[in-house]
N, C-alpha and C. Protein backbone atom coordinates (compact mmCIF):
# COMPACT_ATOMS: atom_id res chain seq x y z
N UNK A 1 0.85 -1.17 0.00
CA UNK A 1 0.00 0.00 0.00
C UNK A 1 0.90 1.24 0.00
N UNK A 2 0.72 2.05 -0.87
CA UNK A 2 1.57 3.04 -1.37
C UNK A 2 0.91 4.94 -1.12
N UNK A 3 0.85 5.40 -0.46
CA UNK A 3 -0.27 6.73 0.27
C UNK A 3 0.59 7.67 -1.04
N UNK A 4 0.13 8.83 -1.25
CA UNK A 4 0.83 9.72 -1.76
C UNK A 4 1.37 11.10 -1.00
N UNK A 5 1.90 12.14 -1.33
CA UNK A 5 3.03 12.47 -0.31
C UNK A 5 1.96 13.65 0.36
N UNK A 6 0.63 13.55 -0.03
CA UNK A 6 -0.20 14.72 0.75
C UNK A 6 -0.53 13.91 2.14
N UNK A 7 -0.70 12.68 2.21
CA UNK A 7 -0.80 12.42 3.71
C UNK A 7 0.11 11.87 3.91
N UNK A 8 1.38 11.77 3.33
CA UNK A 8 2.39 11.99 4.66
C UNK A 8 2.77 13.09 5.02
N UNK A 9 1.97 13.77 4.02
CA UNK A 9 2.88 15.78 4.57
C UNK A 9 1.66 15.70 6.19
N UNK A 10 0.55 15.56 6.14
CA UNK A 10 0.01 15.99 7.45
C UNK A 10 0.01 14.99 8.33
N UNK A 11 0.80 13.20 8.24
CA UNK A 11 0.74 12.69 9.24
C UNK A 11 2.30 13.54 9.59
N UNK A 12 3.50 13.63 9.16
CA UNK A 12 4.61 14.70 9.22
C UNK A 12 4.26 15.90 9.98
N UNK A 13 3.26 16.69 10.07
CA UNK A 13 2.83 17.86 10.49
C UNK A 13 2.25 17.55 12.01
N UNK A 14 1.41 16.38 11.88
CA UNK A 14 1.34 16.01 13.18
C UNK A 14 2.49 15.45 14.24
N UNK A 15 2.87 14.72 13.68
CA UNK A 15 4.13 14.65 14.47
C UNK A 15 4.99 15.87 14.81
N UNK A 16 5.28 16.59 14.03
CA UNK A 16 5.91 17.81 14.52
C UNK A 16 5.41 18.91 15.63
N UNK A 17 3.79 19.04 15.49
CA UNK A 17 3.47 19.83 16.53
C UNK A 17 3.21 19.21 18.07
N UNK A 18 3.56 17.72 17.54
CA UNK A 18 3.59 16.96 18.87
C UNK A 18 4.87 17.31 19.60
N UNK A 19 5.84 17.05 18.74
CA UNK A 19 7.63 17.22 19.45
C UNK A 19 7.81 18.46 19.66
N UNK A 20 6.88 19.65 18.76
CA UNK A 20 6.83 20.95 19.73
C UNK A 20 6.53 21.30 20.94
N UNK A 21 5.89 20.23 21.20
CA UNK A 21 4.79 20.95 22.91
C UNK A 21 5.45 20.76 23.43
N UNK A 22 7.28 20.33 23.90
CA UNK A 22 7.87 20.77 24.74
C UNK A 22 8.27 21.66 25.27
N UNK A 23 8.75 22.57 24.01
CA UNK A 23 9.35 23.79 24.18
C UNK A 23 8.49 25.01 24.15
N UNK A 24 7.00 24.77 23.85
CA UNK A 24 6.21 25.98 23.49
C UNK A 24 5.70 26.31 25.05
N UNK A 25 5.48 27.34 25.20
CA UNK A 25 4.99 27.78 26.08
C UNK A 25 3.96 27.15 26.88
N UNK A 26 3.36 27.41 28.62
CA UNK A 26 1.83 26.66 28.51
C UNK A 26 0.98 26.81 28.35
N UNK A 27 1.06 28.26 28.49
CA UNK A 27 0.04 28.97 27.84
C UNK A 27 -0.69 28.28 26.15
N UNK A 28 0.15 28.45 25.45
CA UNK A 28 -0.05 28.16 24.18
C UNK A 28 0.11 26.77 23.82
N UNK A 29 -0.29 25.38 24.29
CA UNK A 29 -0.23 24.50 24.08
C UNK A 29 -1.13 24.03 23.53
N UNK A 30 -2.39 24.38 23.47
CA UNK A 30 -3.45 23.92 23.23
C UNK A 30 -3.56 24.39 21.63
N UNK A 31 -2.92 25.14 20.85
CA UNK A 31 -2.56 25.06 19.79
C UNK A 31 -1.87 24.42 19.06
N UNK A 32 -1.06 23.68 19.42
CA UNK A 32 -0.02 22.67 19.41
C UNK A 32 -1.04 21.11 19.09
N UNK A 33 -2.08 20.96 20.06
CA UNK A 33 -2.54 20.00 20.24
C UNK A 33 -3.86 19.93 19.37
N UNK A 34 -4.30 21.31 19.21
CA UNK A 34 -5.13 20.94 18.03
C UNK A 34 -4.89 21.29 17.06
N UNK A 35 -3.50 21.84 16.03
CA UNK A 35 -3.20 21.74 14.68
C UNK A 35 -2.68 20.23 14.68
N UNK A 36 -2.14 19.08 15.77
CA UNK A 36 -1.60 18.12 15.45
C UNK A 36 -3.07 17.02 15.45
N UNK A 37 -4.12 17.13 16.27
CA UNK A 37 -5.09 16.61 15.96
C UNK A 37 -6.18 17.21 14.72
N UNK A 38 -5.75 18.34 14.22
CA UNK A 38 -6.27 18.10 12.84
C UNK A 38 -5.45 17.90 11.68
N UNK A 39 -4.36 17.83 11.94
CA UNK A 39 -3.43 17.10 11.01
C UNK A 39 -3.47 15.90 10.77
N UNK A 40 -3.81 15.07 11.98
CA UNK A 40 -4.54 13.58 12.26
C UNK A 40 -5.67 13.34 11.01
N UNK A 41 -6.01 13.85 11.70
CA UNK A 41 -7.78 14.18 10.78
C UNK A 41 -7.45 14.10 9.35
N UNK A 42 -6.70 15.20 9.02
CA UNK A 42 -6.82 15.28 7.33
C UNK A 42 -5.86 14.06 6.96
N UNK A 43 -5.03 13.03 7.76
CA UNK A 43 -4.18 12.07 7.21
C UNK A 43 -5.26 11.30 7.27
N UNK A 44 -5.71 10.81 8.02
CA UNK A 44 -6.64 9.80 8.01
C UNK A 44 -7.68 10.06 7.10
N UNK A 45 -8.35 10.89 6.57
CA UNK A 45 -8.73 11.94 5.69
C UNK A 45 -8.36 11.04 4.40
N UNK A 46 -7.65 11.46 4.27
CA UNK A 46 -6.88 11.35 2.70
C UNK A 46 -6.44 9.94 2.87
N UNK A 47 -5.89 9.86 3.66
CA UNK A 47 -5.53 7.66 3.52
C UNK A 47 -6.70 6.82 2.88
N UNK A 48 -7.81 7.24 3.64
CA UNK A 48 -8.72 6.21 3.33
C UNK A 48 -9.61 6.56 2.06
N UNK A 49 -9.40 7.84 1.51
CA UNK A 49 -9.47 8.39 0.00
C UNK A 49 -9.23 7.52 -0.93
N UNK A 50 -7.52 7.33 -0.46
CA UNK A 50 -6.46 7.38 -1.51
C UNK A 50 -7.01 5.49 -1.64
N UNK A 51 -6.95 4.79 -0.56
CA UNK A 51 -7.12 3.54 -0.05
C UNK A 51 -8.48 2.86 -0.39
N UNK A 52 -9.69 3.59 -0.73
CA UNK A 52 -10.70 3.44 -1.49
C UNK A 52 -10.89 3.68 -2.65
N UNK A 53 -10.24 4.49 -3.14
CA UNK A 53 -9.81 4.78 -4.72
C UNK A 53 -9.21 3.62 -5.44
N UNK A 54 -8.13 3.21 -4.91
CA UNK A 54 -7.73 2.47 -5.49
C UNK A 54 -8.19 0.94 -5.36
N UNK A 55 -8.98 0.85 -4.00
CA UNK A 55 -9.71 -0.79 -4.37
C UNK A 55 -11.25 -1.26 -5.20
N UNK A 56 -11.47 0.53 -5.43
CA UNK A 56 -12.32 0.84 -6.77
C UNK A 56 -12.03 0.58 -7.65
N UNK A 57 -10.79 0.59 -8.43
CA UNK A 57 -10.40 1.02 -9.79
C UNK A 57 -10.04 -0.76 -10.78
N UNK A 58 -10.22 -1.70 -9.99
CA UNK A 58 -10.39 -3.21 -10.21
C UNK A 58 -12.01 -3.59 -10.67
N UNK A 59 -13.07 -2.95 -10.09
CA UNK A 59 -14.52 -3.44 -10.49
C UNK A 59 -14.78 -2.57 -11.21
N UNK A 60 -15.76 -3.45 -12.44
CA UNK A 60 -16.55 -2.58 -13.40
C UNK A 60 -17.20 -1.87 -13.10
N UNK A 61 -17.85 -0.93 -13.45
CA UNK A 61 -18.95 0.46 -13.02
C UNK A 61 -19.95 0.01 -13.64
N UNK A 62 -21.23 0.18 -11.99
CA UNK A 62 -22.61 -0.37 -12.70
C UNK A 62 -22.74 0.21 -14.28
N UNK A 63 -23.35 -0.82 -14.79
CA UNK A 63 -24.75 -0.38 -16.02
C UNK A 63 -23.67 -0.42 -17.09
N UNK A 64 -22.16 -0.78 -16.76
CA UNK A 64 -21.37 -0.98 -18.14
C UNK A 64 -21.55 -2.79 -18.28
N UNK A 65 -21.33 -2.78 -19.33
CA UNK A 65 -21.12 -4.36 -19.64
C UNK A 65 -19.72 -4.56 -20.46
N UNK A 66 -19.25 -5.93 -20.45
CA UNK A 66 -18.21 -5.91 -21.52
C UNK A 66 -18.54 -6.91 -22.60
N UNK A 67 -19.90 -6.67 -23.04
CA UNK A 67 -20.30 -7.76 -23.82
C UNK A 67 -19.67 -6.78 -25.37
């Protein structure tokens, strides 16, 4: 299974604002925690896009025939 490089750019993005919340302030953490949980979001997002797309592209489309 092969993803293309848009969800690894935001599972990448999540991880990063995770290894930020050390150093960021505490105030401001809670920014940290929800750009990396919607970075989540849009990977998982797009995985199961990309991951349904392609176990589409094997079956015929109703109402065609190959007669």
């Amino acid at each position: 299974m092969r993803l293309s490089r848009r969800s690894w750019f935001f599972l990448g993005m999540s991880v990063t604002c995770v290894v930020l919340l050390a150093p960021t302030p505490e105030k401001y953490r809670w920014v940290n925690l929800s750009m990396a949980a919607l970075s989540l979001m849009w990977f998982v997002a797009f995985a199961v896009e990309e991951i349904l797309a392609r176990r589409g592209e094997g079956r015929p489309r109703a109402g065609r025939s190959d007669r």
